[in-house]
PDB file of N, CA and C in Angstrom:
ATOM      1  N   UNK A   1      -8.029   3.690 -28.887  1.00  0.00           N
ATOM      2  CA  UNK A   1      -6.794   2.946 -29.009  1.00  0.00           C
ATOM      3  C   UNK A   1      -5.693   3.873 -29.546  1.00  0.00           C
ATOM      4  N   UNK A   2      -4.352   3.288 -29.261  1.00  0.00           N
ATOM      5  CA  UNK A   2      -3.503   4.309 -29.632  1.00  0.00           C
ATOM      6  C   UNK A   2      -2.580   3.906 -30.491  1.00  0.00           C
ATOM      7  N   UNK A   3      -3.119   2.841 -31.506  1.00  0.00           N
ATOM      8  CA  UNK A   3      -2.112   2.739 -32.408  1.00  0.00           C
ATOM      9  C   UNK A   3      -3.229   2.637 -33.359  1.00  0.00           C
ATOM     10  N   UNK A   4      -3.778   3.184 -33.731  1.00  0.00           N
ATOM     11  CA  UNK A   4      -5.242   3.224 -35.051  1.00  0.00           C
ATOM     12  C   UNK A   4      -4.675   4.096 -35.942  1.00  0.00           C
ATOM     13  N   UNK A   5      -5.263   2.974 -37.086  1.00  0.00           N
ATOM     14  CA  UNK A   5      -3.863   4.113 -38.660  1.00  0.00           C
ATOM     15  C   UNK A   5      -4.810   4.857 -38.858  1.00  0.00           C
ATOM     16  N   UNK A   6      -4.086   5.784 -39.778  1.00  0.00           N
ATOM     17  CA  UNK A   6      -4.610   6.889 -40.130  1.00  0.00           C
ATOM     18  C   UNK A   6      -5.921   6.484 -41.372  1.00  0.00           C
ATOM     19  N   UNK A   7      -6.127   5.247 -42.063  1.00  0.00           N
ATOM     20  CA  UNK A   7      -6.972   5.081 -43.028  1.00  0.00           C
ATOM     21  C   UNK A   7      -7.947   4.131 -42.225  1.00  0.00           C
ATOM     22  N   UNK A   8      -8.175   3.958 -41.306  1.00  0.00           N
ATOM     23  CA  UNK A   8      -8.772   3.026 -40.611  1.00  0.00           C
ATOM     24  C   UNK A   8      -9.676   3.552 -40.456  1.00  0.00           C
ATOM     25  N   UNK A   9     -11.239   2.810 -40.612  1.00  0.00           N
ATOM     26  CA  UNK A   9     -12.273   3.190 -40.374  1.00  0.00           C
ATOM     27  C   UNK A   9     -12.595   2.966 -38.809  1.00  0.00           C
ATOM     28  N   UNK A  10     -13.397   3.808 -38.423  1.00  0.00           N
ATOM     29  CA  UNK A  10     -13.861   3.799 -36.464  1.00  0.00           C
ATOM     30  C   UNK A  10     -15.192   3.360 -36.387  1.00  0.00           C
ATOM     31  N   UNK A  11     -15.655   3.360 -35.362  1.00  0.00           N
ATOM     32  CA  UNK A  11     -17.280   3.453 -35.249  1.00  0.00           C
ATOM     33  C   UNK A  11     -17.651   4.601 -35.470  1.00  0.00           C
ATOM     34  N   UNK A  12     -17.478   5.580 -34.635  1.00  0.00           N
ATOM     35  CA  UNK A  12     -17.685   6.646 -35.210  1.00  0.00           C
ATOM     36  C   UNK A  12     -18.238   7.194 -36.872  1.00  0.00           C
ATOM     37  N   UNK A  13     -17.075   6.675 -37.482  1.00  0.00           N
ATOM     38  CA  UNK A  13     -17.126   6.704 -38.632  1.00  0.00           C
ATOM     39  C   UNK A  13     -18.555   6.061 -39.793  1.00  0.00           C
ATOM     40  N   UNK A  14     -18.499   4.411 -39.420  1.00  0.00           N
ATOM     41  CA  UNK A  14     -19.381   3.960 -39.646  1.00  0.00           C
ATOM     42  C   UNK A  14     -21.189   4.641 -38.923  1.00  0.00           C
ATOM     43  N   UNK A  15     -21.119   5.233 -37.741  1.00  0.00           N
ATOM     44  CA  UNK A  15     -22.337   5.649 -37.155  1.00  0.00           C
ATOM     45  C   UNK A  15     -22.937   6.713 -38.304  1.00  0.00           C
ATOM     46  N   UNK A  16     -21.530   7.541 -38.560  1.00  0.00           N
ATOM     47  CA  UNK A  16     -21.876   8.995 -39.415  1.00  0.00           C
ATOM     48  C   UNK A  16     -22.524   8.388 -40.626  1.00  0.00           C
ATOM     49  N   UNK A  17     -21.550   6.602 -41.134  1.00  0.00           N
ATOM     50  CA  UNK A  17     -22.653   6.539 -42.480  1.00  0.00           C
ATOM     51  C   UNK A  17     -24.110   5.777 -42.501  1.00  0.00           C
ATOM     52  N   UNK A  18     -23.733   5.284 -41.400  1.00  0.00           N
ATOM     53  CA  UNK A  18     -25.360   4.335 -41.104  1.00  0.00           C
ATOM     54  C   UNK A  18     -26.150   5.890 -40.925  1.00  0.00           C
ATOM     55  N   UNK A  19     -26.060   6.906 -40.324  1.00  0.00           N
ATOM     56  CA  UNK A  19     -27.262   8.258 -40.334  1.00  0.00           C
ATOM     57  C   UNK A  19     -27.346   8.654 -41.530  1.00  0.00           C
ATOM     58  N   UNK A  20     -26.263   8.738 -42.513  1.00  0.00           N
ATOM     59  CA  UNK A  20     -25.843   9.093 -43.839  1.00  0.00           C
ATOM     60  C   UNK A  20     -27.494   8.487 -44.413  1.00  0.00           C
ATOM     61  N   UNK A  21     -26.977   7.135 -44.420  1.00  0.00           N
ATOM     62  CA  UNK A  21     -27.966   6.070 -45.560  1.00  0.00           C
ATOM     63  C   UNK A  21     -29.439   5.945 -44.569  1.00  0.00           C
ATOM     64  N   UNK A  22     -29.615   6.387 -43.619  1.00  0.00           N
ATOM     65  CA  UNK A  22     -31.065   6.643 -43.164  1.00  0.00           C
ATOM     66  C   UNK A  22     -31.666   7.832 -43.747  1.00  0.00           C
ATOM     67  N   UNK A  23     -30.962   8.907 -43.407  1.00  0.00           N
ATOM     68  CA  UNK A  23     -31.155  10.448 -44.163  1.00  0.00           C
ATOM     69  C   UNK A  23     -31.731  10.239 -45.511  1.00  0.00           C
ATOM     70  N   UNK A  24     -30.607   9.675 -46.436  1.00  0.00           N
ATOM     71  CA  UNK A  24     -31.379   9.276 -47.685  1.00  0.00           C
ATOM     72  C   UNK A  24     -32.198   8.609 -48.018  1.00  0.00           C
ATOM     73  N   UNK A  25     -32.379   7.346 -47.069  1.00  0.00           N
ATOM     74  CA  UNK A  25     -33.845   6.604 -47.162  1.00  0.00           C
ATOM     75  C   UNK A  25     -35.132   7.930 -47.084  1.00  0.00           C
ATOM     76  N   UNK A  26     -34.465   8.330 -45.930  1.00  0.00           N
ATOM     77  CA  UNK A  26     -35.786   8.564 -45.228  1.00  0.00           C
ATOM     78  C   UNK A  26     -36.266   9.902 -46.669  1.00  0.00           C
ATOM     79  N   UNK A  27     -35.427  10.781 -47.091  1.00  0.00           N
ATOM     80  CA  UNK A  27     -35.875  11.683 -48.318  1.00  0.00           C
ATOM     81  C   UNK A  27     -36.028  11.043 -49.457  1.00  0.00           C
ATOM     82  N   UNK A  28     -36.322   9.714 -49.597  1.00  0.00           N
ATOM     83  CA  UNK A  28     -36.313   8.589 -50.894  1.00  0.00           C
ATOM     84  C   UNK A  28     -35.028   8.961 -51.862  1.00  0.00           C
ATOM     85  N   UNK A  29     -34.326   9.298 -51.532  1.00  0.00           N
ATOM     86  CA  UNK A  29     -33.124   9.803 -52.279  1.00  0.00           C
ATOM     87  C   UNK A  29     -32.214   8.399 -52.308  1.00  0.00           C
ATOM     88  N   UNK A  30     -32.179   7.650 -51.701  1.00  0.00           N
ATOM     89  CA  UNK A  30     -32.387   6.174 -52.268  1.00  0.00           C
ATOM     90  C   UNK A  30     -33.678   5.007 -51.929  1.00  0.00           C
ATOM     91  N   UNK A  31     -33.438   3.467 -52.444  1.00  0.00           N
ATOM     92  CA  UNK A  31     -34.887   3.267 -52.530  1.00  0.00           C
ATOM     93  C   UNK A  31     -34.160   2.153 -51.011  1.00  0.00           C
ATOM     94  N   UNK A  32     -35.635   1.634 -50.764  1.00  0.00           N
ATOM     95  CA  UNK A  32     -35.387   0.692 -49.064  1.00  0.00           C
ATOM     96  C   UNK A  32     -34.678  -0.541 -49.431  1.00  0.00           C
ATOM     97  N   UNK A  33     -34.427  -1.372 -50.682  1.00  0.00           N
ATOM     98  CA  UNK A  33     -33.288  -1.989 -51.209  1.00  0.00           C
ATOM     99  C   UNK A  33     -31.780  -1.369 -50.861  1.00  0.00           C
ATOM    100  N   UNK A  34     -31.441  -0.533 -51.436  1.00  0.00           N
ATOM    101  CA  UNK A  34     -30.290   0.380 -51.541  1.00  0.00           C
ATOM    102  C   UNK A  34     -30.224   0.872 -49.711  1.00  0.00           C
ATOM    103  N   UNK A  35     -30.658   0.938 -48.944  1.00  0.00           N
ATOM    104  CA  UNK A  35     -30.722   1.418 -47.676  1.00  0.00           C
ATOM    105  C   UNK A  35     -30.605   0.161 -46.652  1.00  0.00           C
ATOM    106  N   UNK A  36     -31.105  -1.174 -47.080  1.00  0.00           N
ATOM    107  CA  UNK A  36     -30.902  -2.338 -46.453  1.00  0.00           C
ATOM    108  C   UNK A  36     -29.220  -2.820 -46.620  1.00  0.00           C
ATOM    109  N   UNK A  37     -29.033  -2.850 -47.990  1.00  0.00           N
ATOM    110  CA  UNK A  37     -28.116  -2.820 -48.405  1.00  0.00           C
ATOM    111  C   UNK A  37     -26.545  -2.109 -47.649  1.00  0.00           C
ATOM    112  N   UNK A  38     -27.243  -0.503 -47.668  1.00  0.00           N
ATOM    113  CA  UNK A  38     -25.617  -0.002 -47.424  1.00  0.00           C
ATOM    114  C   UNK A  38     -26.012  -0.311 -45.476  1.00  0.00           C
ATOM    115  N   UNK A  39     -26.961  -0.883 -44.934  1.00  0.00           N
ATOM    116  CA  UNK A  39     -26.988  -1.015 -43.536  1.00  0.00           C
ATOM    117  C   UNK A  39     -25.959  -2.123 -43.108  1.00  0.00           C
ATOM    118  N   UNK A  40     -26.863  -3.099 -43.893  1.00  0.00           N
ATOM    119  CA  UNK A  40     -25.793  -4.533 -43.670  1.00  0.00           C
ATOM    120  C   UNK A  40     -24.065  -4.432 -44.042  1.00  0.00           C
ATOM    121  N   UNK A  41     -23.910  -3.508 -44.908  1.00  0.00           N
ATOM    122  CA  UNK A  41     -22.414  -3.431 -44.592  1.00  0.00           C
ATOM    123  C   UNK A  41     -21.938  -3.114 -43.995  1.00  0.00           C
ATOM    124  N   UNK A  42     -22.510  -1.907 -42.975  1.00  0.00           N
ATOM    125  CA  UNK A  42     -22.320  -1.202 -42.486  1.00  0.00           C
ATOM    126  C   UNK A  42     -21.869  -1.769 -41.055  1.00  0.00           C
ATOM    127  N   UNK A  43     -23.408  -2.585 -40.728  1.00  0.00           N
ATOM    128  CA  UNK A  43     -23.225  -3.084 -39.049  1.00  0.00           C
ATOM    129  C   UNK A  43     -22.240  -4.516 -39.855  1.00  0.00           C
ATOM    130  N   UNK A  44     -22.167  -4.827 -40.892  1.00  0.00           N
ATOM    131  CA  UNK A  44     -21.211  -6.381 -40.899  1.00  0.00           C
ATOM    132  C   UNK A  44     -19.625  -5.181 -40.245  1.00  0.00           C
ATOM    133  N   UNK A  45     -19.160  -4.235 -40.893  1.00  0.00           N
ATOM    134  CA  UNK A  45     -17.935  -3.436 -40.620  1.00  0.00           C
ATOM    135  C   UNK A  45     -18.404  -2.598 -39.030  1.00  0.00           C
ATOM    136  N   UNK A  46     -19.108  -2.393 -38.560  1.00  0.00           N
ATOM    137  CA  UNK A  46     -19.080  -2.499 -37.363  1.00  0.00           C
ATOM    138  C   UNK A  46     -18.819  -3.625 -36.529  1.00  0.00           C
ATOM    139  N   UNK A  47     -19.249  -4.471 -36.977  1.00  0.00           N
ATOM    140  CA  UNK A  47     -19.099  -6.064 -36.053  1.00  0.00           C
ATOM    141  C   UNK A  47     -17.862  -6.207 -36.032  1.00  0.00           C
ATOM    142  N   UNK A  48     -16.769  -6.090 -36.783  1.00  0.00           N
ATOM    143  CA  UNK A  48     -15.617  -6.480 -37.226  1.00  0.00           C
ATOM    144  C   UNK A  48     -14.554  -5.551 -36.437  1.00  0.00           C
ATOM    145  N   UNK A  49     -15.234  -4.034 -36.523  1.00  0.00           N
ATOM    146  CA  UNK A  49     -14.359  -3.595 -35.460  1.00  0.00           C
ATOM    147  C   UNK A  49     -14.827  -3.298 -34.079  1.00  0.00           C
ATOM    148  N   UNK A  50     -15.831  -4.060 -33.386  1.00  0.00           N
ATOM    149  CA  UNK A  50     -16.075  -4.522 -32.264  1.00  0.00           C
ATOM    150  C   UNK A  50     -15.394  -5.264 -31.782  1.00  0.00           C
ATOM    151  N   UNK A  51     -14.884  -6.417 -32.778  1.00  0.00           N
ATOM    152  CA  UNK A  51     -14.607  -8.161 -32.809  1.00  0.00           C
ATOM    153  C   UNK A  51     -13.217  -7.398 -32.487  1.00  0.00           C
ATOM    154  N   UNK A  52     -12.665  -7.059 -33.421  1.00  0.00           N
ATOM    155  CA  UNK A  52     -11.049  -6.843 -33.191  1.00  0.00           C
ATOM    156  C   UNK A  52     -10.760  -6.047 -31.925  1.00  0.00           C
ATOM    157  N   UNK A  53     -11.195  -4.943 -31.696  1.00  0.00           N
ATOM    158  CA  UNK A  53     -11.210  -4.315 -30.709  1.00  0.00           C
ATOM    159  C   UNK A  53     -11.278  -5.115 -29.205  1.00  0.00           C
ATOM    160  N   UNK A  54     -12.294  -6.078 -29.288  1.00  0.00           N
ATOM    161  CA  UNK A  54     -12.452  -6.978 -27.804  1.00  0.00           C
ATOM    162  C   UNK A  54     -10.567  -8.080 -27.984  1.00  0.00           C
ATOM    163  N   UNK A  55     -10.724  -8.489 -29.387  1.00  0.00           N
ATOM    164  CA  UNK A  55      -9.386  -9.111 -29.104  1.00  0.00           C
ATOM    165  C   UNK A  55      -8.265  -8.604 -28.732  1.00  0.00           C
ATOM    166  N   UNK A  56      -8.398  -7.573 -28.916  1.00  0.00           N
ATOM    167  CA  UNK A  56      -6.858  -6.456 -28.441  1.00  0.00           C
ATOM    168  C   UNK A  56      -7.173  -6.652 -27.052  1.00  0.00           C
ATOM    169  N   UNK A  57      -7.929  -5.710 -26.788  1.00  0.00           N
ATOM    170  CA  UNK A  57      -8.347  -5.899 -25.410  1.00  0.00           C
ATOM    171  C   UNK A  57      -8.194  -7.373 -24.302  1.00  0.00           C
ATOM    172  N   UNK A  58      -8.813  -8.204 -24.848  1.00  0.00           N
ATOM    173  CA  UNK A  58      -8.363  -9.741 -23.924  1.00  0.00           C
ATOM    174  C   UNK A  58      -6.918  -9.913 -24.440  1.00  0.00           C
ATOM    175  N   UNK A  59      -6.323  -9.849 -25.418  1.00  0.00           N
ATOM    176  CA  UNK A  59      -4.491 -10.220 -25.668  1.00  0.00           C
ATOM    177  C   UNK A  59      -4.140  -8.942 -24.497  1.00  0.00           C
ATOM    178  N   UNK A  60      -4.323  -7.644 -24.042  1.00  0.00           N
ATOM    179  CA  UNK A  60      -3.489  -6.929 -23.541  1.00  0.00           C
ATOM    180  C   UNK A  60      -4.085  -7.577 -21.794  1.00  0.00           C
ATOM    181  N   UNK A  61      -4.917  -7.719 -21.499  1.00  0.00           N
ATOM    182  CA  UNK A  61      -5.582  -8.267 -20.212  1.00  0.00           C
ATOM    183  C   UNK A  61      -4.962  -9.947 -19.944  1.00  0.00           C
ATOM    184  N   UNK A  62      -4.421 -10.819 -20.874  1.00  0.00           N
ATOM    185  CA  UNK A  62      -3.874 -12.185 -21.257  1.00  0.00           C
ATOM    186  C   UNK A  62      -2.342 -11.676 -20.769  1.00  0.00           C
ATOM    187  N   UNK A  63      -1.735 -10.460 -21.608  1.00  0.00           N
ATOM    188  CA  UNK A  63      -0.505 -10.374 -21.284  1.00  0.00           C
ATOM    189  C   UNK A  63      -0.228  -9.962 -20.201  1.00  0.00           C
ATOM    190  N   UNK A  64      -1.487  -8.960 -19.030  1.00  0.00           N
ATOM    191  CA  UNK A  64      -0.784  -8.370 -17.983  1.00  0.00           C
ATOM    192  C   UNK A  64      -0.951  -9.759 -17.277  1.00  0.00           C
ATOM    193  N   UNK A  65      -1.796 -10.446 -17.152  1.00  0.00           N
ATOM    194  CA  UNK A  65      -1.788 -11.524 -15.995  1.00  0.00           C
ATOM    195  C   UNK A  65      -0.199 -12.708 -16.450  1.00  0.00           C
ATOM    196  N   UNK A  66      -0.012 -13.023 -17.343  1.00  0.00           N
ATOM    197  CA  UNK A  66       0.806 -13.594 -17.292  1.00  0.00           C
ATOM    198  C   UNK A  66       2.085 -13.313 -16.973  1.00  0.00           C
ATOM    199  N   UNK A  67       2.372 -11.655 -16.998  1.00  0.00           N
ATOM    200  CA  UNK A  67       3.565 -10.967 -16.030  1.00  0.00           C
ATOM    201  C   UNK A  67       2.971 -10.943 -14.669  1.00  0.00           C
ATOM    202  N   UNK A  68       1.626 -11.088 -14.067  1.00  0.00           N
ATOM    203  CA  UNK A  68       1.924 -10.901 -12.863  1.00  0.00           C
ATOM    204  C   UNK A  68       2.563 -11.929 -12.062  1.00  0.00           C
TER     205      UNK A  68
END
């Protein structure tokens, strides 16, 4: 997208920390509490910018049909 601020988290972003908090599971460097934990926030803030992302998407697909 081409108007994404500069503090805005991406998928991308979130992918790097969901491998982040596996990495550390997986070296027990945190415990499988603490790893469930930072997952579910993780995919809840993925979901969210899935969700928004599809709505941009149908509002810009909503607006071309209604100019055609």
């Amino acid at each position: 997208m081409n108007n994404i601020r500069k503090n805005e988290i991406t998928t991308q972003d979130v992918k790097k920390l969901l491998l982040r908090a596996y990495k550390k599971y997986s070296t027990g460097e945190i415990s499988e509490q603490q790893a469930y934990k930072e997952a579910f926030i993780l995919n809840s803030l993925l979901k969210a910018i899935e969700l928004t992302d599809l709505e941009t998407r149908f509002q810009r697909i909503e607006g071309m049909l209604k100019n055609e």
